[in-house]
PDB file of N, CA and C in Angstrom:
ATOM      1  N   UNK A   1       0.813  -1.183   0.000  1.00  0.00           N
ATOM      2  CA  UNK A   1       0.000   0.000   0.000  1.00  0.00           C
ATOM      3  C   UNK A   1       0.866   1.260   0.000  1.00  0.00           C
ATOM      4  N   UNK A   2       1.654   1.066   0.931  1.00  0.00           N
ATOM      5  CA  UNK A   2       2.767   2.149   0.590  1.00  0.00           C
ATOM      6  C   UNK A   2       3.705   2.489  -0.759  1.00  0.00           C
ATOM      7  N   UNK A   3       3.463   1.355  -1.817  1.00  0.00           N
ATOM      8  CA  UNK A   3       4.639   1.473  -2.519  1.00  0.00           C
ATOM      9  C   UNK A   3       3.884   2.254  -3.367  1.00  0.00           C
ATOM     10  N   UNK A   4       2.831   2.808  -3.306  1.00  0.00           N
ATOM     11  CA  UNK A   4       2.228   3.291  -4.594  1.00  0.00           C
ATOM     12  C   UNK A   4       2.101   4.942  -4.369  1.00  0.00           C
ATOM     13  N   UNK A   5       2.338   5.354  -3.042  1.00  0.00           N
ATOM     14  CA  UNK A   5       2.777   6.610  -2.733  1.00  0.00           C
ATOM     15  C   UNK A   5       3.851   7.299  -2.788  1.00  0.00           C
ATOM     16  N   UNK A   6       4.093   8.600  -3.175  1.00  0.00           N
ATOM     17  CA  UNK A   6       5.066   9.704  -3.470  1.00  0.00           C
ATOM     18  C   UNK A   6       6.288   8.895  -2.318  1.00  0.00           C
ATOM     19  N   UNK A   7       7.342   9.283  -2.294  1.00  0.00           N
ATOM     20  CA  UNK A   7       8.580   9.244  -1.630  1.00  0.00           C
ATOM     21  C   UNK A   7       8.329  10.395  -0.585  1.00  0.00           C
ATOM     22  N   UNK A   8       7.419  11.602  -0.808  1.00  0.00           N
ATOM     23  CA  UNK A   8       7.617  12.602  -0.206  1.00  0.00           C
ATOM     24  C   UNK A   8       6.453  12.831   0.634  1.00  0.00           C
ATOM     25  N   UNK A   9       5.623  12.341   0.081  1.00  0.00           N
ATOM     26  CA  UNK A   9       3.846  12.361   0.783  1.00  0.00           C
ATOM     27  C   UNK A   9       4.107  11.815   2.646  1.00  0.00           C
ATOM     28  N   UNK A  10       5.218  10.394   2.096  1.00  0.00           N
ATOM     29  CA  UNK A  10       5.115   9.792   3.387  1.00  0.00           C
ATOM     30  C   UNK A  10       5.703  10.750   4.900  1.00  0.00           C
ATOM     31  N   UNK A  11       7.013  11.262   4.538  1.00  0.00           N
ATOM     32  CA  UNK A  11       7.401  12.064   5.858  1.00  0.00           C
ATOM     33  C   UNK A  11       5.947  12.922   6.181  1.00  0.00           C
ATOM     34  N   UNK A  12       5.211  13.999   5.570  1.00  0.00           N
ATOM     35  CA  UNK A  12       4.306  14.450   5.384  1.00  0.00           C
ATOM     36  C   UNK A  12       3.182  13.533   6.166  1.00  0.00           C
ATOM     37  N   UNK A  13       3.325  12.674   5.730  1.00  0.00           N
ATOM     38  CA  UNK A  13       1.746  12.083   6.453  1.00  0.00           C
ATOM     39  C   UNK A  13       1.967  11.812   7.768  1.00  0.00           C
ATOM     40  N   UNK A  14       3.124  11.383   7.863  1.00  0.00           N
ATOM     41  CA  UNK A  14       3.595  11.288   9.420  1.00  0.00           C
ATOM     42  C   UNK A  14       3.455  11.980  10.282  1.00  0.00           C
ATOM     43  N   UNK A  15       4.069  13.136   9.947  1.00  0.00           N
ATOM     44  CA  UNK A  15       4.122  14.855  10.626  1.00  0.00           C
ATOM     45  C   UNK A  15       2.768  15.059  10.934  1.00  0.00           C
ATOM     46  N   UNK A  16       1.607  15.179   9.941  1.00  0.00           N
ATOM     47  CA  UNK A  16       0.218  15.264  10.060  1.00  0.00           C
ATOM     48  C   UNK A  16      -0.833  14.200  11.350  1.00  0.00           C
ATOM     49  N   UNK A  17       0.001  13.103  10.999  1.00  0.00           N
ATOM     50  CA  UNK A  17      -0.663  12.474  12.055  1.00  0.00           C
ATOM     51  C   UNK A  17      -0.216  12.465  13.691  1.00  0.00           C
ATOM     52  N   UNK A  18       1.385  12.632  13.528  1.00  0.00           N
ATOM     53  CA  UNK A  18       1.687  12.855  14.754  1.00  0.00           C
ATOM     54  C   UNK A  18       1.120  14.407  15.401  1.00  0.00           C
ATOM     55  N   UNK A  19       1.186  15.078  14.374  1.00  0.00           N
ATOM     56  CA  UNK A  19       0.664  16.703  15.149  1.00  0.00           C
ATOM     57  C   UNK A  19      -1.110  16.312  15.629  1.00  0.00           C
ATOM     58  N   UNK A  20      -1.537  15.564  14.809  1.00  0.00           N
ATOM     59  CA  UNK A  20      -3.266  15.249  15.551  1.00  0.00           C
ATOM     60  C   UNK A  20      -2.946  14.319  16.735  1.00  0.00           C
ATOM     61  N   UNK A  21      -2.293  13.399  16.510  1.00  0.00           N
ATOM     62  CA  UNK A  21      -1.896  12.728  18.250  1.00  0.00           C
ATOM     63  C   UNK A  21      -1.811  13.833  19.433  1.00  0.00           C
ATOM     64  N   UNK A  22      -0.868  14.505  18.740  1.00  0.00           N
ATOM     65  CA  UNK A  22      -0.592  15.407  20.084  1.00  0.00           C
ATOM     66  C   UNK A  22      -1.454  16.381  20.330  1.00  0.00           C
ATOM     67  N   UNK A  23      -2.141  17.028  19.297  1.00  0.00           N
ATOM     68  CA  UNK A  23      -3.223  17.775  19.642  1.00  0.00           C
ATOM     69  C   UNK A  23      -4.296  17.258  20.583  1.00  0.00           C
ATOM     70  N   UNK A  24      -4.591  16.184  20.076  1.00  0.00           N
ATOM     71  CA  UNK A  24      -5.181  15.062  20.683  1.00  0.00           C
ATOM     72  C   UNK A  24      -5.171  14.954  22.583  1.00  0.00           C
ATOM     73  N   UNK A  25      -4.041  14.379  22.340  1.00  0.00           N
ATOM     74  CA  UNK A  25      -3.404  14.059  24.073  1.00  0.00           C
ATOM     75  C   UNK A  25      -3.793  15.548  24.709  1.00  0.00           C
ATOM     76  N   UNK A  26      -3.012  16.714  23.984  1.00  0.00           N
ATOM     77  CA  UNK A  26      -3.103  17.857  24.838  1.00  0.00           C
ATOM     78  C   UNK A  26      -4.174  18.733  25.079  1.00  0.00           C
ATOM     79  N   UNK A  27      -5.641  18.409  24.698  1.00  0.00           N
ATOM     80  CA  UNK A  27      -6.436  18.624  24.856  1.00  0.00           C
ATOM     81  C   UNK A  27      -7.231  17.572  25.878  1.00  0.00           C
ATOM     82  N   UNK A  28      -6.560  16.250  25.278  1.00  0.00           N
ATOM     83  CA  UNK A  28      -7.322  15.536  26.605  1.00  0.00           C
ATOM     84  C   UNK A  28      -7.103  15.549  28.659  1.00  0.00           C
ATOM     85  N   UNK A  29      -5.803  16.254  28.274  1.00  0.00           N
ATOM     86  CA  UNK A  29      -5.469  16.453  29.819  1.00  0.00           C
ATOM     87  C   UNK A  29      -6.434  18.032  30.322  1.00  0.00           C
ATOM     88  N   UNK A  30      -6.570  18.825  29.376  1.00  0.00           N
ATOM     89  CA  UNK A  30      -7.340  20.021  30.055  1.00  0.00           C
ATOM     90  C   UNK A  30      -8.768  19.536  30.395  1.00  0.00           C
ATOM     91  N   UNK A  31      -9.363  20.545  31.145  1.00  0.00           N
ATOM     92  CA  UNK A  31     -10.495  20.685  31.586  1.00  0.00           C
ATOM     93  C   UNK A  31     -10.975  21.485  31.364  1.00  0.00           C
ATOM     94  N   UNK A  32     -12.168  21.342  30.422  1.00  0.00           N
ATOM     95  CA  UNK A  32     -12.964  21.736  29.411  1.00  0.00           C
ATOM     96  C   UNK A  32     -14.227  22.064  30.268  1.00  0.00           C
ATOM     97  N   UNK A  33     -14.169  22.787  31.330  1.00  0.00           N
ATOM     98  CA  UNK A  33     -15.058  23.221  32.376  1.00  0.00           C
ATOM     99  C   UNK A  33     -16.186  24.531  32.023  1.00  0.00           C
ATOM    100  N   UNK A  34     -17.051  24.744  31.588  1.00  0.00           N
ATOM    101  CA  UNK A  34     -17.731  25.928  31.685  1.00  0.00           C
ATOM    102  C   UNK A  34     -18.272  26.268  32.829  1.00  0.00           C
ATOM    103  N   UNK A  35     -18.906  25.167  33.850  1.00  0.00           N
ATOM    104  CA  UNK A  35     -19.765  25.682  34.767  1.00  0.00           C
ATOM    105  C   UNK A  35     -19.392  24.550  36.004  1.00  0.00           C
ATOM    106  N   UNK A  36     -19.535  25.449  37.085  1.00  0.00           N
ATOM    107  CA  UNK A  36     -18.768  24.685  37.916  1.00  0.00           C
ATOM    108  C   UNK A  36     -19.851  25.334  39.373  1.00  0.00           C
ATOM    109  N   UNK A  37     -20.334  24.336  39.867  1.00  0.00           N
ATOM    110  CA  UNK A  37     -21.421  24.653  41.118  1.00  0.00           C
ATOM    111  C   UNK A  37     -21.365  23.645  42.025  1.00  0.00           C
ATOM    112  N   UNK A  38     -20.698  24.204  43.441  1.00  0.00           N
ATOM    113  CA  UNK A  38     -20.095  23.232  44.313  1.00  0.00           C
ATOM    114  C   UNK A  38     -21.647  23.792  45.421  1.00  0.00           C
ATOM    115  N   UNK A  39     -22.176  22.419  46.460  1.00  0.00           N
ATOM    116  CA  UNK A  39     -22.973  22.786  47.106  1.00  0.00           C
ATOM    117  C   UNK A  39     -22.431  22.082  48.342  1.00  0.00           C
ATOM    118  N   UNK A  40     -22.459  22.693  49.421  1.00  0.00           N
ATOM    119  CA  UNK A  40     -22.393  21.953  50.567  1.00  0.00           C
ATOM    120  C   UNK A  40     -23.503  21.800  51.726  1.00  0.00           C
ATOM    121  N   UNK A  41     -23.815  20.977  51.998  1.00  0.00           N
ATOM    122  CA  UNK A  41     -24.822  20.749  52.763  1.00  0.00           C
ATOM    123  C   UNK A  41     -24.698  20.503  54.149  1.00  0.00           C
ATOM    124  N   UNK A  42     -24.848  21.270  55.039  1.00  0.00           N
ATOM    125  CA  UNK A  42     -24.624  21.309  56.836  1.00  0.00           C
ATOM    126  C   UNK A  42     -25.545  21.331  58.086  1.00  0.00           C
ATOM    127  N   UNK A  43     -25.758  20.193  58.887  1.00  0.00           N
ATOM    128  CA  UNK A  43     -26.624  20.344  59.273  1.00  0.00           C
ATOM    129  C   UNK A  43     -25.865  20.433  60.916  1.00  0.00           C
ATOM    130  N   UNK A  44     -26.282  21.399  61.868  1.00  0.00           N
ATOM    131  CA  UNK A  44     -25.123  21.303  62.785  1.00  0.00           C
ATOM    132  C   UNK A  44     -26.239  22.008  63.620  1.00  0.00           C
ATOM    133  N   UNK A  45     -26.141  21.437  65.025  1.00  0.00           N
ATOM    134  CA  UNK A  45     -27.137  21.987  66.270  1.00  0.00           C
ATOM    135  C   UNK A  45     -26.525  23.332  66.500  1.00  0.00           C
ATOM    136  N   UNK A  46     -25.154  23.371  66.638  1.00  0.00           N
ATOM    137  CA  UNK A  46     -24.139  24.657  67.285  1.00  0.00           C
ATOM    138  C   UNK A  46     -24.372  25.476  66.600  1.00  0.00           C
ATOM    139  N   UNK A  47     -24.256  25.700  64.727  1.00  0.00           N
ATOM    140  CA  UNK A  47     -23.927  26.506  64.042  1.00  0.00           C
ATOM    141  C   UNK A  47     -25.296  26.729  62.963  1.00  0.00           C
ATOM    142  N   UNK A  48     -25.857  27.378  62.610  1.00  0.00           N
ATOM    143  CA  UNK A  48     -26.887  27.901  62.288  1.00  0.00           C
ATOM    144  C   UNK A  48     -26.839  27.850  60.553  1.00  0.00           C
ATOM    145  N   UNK A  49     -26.340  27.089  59.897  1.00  0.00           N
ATOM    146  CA  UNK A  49     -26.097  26.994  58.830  1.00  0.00           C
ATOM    147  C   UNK A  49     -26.304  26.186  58.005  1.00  0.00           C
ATOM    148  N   UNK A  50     -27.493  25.736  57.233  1.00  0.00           N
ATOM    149  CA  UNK A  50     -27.722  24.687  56.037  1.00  0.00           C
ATOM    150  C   UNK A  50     -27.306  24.448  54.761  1.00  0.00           C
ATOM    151  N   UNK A  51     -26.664  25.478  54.009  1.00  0.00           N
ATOM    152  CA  UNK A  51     -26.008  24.976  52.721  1.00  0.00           C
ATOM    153  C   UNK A  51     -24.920  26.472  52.004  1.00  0.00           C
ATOM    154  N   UNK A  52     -24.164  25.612  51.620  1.00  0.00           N
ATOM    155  CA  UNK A  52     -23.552  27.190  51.418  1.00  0.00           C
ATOM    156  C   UNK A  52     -23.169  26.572  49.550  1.00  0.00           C
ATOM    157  N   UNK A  53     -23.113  27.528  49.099  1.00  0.00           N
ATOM    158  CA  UNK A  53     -22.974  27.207  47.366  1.00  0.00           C
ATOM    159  C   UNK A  53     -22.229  28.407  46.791  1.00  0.00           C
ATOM    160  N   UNK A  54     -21.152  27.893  46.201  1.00  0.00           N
ATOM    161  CA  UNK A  54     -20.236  28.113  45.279  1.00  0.00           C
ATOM    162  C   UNK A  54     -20.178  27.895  44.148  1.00  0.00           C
ATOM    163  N   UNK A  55     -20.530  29.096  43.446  1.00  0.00           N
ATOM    164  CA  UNK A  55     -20.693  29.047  41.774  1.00  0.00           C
ATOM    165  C   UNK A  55     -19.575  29.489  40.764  1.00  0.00           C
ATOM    166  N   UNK A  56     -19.006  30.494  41.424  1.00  0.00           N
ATOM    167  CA  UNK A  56     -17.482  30.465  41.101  1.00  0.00           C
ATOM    168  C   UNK A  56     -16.264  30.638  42.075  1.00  0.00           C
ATOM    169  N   UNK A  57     -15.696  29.870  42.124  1.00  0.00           N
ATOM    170  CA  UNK A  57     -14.235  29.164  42.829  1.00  0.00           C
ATOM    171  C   UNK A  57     -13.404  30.487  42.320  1.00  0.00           C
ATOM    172  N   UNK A  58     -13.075  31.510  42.586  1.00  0.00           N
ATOM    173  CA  UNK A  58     -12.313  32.552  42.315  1.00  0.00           C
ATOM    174  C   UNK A  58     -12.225  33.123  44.152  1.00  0.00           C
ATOM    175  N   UNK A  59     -11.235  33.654  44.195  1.00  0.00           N
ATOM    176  CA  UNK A  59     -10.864  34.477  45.036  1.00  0.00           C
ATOM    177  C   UNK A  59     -11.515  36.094  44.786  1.00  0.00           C
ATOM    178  N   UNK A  60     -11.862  36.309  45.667  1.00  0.00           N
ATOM    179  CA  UNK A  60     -13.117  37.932  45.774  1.00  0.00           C
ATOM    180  C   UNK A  60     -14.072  37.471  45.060  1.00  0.00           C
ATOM    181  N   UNK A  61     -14.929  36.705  44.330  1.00  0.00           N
ATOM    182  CA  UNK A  61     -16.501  36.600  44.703  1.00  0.00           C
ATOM    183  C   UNK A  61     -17.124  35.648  45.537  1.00  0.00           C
ATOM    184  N   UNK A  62     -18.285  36.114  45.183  1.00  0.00           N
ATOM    185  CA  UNK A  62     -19.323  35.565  46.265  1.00  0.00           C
ATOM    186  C   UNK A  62     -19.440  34.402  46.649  1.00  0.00           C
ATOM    187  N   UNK A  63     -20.203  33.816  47.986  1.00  0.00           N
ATOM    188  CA  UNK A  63     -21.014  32.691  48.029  1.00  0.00           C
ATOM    189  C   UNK A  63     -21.904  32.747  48.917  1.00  0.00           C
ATOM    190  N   UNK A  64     -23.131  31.890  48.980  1.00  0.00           N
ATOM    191  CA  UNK A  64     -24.011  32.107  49.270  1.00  0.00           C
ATOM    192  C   UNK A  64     -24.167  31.252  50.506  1.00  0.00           C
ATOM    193  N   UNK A  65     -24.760  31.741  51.992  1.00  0.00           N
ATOM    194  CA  UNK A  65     -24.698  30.991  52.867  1.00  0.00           C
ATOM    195  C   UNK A  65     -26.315  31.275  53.207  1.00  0.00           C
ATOM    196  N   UNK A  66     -26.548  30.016  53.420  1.00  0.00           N
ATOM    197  CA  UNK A  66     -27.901  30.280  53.936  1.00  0.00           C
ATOM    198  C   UNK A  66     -28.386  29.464  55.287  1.00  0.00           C
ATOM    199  N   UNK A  67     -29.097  29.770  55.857  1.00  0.00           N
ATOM    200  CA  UNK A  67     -29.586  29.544  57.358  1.00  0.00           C
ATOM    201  C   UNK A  67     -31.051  29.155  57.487  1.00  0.00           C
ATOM    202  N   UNK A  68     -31.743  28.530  58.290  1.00  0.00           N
ATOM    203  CA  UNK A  68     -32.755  28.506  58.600  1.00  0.00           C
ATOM    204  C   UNK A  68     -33.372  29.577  58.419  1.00  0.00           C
ATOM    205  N   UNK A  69     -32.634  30.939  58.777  1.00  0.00           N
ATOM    206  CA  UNK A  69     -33.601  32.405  58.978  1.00  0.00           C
ATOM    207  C   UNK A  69     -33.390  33.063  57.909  1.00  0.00           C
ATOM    208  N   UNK A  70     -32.256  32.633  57.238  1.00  0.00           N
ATOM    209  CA  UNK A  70     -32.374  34.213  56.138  1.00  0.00           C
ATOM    210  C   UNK A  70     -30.890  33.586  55.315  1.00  0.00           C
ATOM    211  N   UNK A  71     -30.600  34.471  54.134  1.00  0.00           N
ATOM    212  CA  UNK A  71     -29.368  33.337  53.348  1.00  0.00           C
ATOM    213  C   UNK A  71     -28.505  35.311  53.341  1.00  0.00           C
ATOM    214  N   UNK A  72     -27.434  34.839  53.149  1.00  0.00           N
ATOM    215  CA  UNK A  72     -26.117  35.904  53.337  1.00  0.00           C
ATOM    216  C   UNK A  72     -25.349  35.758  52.467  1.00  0.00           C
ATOM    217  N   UNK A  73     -24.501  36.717  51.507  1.00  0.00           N
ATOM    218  CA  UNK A  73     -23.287  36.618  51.034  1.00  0.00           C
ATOM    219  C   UNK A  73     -22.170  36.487  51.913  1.00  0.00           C
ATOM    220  N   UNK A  74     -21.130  35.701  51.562  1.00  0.00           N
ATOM    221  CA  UNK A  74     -19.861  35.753  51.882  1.00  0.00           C
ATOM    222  C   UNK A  74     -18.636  35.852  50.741  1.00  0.00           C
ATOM    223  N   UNK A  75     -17.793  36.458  51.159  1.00  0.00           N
ATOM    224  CA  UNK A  75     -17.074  36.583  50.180  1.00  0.00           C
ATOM    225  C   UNK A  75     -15.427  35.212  50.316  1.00  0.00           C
ATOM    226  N   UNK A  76     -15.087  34.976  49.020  1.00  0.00           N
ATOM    227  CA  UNK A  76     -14.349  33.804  49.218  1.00  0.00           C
ATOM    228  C   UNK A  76     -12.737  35.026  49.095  1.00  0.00           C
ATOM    229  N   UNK A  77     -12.011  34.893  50.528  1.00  0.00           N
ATOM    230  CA  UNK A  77     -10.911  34.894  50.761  1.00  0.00           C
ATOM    231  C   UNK A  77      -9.300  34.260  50.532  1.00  0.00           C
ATOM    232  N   UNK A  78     -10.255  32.841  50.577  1.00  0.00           N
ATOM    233  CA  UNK A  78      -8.663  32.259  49.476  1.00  0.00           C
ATOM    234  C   UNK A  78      -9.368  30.867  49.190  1.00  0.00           C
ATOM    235  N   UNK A  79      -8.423  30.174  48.371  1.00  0.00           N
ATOM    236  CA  UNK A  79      -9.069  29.122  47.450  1.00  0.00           C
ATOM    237  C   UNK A  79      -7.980  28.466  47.151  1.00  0.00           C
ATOM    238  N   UNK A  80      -8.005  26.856  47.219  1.00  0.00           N
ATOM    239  CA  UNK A  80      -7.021  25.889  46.653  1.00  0.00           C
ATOM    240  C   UNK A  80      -7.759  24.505  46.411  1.00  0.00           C
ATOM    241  N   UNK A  81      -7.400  23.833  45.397  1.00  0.00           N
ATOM    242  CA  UNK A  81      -8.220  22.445  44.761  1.00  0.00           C
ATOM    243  C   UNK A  81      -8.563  21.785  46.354  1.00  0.00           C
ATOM    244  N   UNK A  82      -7.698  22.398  47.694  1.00  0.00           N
ATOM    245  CA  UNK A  82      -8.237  21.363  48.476  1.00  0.00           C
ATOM    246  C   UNK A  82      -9.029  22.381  49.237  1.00  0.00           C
ATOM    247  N   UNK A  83      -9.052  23.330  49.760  1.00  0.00           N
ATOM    248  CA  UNK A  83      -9.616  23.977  50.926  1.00  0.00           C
ATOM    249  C   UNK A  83      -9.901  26.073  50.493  1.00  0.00           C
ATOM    250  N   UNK A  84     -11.224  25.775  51.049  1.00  0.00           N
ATOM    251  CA  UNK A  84     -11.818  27.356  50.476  1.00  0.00           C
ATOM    252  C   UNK A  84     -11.837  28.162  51.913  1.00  0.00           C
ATOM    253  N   UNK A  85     -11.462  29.429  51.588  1.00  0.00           N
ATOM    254  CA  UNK A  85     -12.010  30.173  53.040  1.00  0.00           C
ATOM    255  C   UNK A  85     -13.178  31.638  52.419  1.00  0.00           C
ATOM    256  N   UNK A  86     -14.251  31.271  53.376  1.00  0.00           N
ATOM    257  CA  UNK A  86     -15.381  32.369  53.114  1.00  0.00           C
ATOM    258  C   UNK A  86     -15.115  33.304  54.254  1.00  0.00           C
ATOM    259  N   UNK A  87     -15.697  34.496  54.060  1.00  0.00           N
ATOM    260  CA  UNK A  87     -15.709  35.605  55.237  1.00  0.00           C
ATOM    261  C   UNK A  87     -17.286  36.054  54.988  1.00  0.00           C
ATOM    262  N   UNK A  88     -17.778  36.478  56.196  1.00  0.00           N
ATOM    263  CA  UNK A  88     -18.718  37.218  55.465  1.00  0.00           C
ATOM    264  C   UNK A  88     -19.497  38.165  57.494  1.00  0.00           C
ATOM    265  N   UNK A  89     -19.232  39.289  57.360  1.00  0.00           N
ATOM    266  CA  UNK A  89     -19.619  39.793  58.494  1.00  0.00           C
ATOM    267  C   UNK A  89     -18.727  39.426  59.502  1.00  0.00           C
ATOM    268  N   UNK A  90     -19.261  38.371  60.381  1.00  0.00           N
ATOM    269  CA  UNK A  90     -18.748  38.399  61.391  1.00  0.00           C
ATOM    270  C   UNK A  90     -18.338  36.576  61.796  1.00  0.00           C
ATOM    271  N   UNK A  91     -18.623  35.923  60.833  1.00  0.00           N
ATOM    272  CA  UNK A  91     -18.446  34.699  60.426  1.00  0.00           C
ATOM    273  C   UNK A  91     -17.068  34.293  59.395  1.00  0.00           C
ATOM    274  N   UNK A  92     -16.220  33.168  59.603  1.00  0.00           N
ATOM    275  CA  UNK A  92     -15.086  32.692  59.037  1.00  0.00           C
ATOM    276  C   UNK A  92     -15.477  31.203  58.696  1.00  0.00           C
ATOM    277  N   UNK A  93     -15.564  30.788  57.706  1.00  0.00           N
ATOM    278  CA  UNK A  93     -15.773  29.634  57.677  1.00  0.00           C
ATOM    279  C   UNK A  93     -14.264  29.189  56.510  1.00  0.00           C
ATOM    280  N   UNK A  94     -14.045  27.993  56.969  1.00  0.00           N
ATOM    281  CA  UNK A  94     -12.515  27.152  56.461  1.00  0.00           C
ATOM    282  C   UNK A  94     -13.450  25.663  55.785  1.00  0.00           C
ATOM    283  N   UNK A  95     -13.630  25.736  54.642  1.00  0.00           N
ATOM    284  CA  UNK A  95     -14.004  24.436  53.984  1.00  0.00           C
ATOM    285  C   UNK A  95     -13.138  23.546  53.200  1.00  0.00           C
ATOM    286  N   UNK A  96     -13.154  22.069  53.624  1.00  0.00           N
ATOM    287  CA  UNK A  96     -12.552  21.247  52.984  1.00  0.00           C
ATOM    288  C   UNK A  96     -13.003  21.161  51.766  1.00  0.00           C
ATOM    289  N   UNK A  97     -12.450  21.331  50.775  1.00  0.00           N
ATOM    290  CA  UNK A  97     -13.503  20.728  49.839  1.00  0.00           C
ATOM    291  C   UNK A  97     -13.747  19.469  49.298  1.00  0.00           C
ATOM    292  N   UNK A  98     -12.515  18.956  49.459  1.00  0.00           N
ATOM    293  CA  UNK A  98     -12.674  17.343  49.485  1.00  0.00           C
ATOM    294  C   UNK A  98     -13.323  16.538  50.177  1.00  0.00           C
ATOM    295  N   UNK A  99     -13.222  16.513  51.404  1.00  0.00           N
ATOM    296  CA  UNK A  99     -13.994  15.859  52.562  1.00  0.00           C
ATOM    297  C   UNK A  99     -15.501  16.043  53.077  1.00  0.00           C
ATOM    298  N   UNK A 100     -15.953  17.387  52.780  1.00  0.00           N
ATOM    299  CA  UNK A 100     -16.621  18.443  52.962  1.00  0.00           C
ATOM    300  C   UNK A 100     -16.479  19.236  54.633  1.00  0.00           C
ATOM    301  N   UNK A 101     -15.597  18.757  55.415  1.00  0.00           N
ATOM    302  CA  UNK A 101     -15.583  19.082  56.878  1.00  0.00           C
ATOM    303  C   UNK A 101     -15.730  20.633  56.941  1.00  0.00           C
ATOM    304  N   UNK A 102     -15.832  20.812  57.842  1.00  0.00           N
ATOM    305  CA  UNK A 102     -16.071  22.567  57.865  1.00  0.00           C
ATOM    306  C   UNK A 102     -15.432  23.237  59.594  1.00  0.00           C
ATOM    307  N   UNK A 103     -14.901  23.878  59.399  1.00  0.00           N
ATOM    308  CA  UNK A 103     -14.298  25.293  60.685  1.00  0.00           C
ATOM    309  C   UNK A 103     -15.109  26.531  60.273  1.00  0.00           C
ATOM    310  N   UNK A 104     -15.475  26.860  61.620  1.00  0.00           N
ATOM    311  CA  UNK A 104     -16.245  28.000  61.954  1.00  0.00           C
ATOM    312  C   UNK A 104     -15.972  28.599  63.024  1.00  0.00           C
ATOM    313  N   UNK A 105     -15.287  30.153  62.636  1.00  0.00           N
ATOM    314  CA  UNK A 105     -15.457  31.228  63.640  1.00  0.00           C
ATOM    315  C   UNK A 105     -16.421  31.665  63.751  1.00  0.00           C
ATOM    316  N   UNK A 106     -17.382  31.870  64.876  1.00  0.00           N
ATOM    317  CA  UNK A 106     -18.820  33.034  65.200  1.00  0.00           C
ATOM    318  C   UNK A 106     -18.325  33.899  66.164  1.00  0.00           C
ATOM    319  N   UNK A 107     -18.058  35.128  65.815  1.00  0.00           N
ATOM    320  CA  UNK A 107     -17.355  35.997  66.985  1.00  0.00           C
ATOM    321  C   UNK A 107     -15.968  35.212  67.187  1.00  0.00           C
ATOM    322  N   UNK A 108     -16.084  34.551  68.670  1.00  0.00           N
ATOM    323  CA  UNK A 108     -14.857  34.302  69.451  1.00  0.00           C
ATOM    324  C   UNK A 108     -15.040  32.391  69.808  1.00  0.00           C
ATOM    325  N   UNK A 109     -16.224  32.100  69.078  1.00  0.00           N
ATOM    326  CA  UNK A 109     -16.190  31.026  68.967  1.00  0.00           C
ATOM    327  C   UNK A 109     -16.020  30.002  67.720  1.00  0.00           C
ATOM    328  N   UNK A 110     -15.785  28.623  68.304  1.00  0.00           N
ATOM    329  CA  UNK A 110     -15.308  28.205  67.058  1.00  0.00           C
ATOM    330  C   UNK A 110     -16.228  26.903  66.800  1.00  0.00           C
ATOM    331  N   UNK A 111     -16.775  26.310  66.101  1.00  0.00           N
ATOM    332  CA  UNK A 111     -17.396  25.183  65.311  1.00  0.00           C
ATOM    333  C   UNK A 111     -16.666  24.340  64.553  1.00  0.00           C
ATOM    334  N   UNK A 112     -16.866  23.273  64.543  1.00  0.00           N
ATOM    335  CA  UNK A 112     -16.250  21.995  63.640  1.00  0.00           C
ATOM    336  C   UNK A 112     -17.469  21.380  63.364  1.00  0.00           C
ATOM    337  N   UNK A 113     -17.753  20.906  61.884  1.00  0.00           N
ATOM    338  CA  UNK A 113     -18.844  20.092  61.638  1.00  0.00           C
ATOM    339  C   UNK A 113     -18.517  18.898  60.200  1.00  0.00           C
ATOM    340  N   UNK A 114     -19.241  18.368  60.138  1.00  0.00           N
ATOM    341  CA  UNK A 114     -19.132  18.199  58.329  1.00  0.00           C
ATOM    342  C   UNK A 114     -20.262  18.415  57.278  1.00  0.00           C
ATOM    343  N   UNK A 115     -19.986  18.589  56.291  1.00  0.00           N
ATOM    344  CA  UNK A 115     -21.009  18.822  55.304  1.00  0.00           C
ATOM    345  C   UNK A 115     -21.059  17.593  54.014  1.00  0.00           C
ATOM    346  N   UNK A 116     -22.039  17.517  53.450  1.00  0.00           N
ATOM    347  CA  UNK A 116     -22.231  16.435  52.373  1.00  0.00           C
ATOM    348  C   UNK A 116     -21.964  17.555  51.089  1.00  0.00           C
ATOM    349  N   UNK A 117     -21.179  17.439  50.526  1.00  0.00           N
ATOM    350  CA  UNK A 117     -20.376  17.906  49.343  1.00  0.00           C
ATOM    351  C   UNK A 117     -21.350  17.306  47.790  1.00  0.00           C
ATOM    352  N   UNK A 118     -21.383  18.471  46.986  1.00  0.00           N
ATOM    353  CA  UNK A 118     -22.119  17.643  45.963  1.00  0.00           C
ATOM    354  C   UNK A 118     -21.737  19.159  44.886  1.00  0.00           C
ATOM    355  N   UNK A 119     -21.002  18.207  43.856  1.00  0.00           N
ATOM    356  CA  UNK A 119     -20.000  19.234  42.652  1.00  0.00           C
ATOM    357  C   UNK A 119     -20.933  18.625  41.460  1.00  0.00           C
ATOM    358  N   UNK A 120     -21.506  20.192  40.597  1.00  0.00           N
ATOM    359  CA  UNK A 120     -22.142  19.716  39.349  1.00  0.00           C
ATOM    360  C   UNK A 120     -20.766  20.391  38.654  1.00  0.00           C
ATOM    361  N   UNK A 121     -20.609  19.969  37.196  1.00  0.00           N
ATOM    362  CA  UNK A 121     -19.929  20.577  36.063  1.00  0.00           C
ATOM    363  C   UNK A 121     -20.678  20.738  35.016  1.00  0.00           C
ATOM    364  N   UNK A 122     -20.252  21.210  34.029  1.00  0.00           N
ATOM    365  CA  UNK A 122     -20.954  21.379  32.903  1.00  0.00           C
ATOM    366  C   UNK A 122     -19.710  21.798  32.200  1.00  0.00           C
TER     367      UNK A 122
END
């Protein structure tokens, strides 16, 4: 099958196919993420807090904490694939995001709980 092709076609076809391999591979390692909505779910006697949701994972915007009584912004302070920190008023919260465990400053007190973690993508 080969013998009936150019001498020159062949380096050429090579080049072509190896550049789609690699295009290939190097697209398959990214993450092709548009939408990204992390929810955590908390149910804790001490701490007054039922779900807090993260729609974008950036450092300085929002997230949303909500309570039995009323839902609050917090703003996200720092951020790493493993652990988020929210602020918001007078509240510090330190989230795993892997585990879903959770740290909570209220004032001068402190909370430990866990949360049920649940990540949509799109």
């Amino acid at each position: 099958m080969t013998a009936n092709l150019p001498a020159e076609i062949l380096p050429r076809a090579g080049l072509a196919a190896l550049l789609v391999t690699a295009s290939l591979f190097s697209l398959s390692a990214c993450q092709l993420e548009r939408f990204r909505h992390e929810k955590y779910n908390c149910q804790s006697s001490y701490l007054d807090i039922s779900e807090i949701i993260i729609r974008y994972a950036e450092t300085g915007r929002s997230a949303k904490i909500s309570s039995s009584s009323s839902d609050r912004e917090g703003i996200i302070t720092q951020i790493s694939d493993s652990s988020v920190t929210i602020s918001a008023d007078d509240l510090i919260l330190h989230i795993d995001r892997k585990s879903g465990s959770l740290r909570a400053k209220v004032n001068n007190r402190y909370v430990r709980t866990s949360c049920s973690v649940s990540v949509f993508t799109l």
